[in-house]
N, C-alpha and C. Protein backbone atom coordinates (compact mmCIF):
# COMPACT_ATOMS: atom_id res chain seq x y z
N UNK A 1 0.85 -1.17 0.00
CA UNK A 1 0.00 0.00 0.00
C UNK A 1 0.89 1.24 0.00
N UNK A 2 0.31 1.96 -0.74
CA UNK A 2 1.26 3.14 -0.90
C UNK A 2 0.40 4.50 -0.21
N UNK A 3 1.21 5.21 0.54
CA UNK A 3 0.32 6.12 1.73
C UNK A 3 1.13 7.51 1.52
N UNK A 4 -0.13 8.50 1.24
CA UNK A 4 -0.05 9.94 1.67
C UNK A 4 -0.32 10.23 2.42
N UNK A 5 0.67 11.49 2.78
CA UNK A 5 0.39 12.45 3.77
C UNK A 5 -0.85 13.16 3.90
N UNK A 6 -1.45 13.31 2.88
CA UNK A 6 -3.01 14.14 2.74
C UNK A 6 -3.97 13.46 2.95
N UNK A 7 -4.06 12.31 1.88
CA UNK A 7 -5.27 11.83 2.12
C UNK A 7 -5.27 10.08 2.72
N UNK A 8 -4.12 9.67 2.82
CA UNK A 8 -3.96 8.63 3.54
C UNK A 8 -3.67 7.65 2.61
N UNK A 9 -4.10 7.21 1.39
CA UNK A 9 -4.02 6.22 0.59
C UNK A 9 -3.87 7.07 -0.82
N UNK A 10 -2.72 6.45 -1.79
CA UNK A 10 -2.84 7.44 -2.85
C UNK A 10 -4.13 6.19 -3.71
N UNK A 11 -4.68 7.05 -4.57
CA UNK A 11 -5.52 6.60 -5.67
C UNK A 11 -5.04 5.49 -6.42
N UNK A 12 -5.92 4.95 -6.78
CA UNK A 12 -5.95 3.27 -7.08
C UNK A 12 -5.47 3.35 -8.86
N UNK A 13 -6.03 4.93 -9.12
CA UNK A 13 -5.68 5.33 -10.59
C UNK A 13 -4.66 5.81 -10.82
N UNK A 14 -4.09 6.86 -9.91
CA UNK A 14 -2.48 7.29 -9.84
C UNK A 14 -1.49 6.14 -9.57
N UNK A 15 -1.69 5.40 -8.70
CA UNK A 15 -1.04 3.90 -9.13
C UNK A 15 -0.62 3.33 -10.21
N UNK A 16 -1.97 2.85 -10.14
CA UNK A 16 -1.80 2.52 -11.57
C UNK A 16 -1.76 2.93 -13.15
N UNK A 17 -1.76 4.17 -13.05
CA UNK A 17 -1.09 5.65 -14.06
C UNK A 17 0.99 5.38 -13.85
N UNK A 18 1.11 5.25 -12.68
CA UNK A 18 2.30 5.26 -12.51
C UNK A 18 2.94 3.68 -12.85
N UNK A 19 2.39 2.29 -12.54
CA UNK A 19 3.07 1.44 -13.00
C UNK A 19 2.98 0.94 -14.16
N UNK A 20 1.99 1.80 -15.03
CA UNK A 20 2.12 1.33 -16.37
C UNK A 20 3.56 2.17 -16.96
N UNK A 21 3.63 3.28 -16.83
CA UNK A 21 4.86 4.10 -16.67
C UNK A 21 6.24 2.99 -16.91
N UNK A 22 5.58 2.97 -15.62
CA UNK A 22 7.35 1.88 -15.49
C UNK A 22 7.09 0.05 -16.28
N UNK A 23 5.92 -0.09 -16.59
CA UNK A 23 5.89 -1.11 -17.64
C UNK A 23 5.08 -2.66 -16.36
N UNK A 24 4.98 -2.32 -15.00
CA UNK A 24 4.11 -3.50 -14.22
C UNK A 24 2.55 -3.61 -14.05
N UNK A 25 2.38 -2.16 -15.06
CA UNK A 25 0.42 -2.56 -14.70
C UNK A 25 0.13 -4.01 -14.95
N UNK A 26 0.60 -4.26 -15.60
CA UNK A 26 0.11 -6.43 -16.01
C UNK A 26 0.03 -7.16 -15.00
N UNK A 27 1.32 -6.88 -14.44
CA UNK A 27 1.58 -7.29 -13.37
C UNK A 27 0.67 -7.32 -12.12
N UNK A 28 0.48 -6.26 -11.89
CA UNK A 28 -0.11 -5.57 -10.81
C UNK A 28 -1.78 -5.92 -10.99
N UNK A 29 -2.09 -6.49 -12.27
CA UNK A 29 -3.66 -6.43 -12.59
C UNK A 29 -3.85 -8.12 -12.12
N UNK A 30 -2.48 -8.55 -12.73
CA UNK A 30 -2.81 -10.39 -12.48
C UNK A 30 -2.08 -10.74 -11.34
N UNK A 31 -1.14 -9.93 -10.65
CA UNK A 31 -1.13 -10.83 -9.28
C UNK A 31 -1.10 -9.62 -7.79
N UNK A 32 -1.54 -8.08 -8.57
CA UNK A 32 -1.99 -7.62 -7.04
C UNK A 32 -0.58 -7.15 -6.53
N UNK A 33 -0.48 -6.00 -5.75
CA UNK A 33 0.94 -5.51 -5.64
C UNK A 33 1.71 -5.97 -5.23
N UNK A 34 0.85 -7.52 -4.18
CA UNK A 34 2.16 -8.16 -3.35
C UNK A 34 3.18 -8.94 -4.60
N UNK A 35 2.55 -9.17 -5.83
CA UNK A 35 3.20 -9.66 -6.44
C UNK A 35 4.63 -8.61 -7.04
N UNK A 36 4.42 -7.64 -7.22
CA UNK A 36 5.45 -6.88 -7.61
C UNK A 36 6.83 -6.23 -6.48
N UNK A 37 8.23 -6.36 -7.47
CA UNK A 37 9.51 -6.05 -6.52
C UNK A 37 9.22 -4.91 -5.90
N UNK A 38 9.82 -5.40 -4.42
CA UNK A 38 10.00 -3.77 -3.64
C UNK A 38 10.92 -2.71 -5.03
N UNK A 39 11.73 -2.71 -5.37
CA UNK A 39 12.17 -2.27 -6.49
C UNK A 39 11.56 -1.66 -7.37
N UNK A 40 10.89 -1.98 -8.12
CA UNK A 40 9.68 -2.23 -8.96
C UNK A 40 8.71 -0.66 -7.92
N UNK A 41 8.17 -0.88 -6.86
CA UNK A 41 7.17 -0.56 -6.19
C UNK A 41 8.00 0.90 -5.90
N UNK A 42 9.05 0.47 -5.43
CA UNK A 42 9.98 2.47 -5.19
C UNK A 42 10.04 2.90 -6.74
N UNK A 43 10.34 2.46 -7.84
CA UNK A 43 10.06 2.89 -9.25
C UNK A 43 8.75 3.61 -9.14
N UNK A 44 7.71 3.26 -8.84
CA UNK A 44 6.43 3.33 -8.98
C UNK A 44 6.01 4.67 -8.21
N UNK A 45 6.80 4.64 -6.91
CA UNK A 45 6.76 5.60 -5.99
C UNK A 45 7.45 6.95 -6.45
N UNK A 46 8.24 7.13 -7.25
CA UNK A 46 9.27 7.47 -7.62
C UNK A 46 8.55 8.46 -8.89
N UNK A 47 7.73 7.64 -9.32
CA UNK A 47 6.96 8.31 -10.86
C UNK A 47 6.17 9.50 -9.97
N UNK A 48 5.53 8.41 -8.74
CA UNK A 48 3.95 9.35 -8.97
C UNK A 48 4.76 10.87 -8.05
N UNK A 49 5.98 10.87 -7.35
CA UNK A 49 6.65 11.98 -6.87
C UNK A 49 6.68 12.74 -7.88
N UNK A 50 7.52 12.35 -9.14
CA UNK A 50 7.85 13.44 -10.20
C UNK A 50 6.64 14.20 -10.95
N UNK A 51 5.53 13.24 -10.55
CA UNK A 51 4.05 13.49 -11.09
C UNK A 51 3.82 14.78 -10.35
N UNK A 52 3.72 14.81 -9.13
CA UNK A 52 3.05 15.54 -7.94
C UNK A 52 4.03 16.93 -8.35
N UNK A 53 5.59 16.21 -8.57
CA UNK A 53 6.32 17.52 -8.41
C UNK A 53 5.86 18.20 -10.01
N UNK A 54 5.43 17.76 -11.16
CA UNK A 54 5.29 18.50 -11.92
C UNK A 54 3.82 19.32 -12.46
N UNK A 55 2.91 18.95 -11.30
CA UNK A 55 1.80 19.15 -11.21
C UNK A 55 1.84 20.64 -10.19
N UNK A 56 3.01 20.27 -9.21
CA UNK A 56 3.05 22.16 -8.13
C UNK A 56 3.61 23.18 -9.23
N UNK A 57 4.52 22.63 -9.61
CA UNK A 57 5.63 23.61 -11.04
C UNK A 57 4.57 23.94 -11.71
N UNK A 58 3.27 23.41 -12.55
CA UNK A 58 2.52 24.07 -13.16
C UNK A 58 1.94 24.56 -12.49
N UNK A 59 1.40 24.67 -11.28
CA UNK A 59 0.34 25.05 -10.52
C UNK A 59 0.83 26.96 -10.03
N UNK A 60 2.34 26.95 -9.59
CA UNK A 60 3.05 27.89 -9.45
C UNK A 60 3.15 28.30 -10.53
N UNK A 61 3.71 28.10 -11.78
CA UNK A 61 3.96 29.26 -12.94
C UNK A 61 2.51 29.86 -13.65
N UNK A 62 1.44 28.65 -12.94
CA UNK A 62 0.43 29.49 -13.21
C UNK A 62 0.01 30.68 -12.16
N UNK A 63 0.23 30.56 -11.17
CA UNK A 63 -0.17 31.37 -10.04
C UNK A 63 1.05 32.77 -10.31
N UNK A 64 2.18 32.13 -11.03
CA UNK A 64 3.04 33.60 -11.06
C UNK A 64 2.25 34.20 -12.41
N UNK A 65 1.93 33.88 -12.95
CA UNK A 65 1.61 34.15 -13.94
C UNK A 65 0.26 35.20 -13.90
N UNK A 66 -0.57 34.77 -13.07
CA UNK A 66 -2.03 35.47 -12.53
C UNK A 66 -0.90 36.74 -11.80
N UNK A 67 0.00 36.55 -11.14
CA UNK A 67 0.21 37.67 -10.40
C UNK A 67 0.85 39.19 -11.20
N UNK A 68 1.41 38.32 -12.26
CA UNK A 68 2.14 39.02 -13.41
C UNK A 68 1.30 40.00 -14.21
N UNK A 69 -0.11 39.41 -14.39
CA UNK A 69 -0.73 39.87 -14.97
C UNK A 69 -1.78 41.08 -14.26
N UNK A 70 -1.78 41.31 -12.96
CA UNK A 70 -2.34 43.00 -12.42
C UNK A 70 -1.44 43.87 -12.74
């Protein structure tokens, strides 16, 4: 199980958004996460970070951007 700070459990879709990424959604569909490497699973962890981090970066150049514009 993979756990946030916010909402306690990340999404079952960001998951699995993220291990198709790294190429184990198959995996993960036919034997369930226990089946997949701790390895594998920090990969996975690893995506949905760069996800999150490139989701604030837009979120900020949009917010500089609103400020730019008064």
């Amino acid at each position: 199980m993979i756990v946030s700070r916010r909402k306690g459990v990340a999404s079952e879709r960001l998951k699995m958004a993220a291990a198709a990424d790294i190429g184990v959604a198959d995996q993960v569909k036919e034997e369930g996460w226990e089946g997949v490497t701790t390895q594998d699973v920090g990969l996975v962890v690893r995506n949905m970070v760069k996800r999150g981090e490139e989701v604030l970066m837009k979120r900020n150049d949009h917010d500089d951007s609103l400020k730019n514009s008064k």
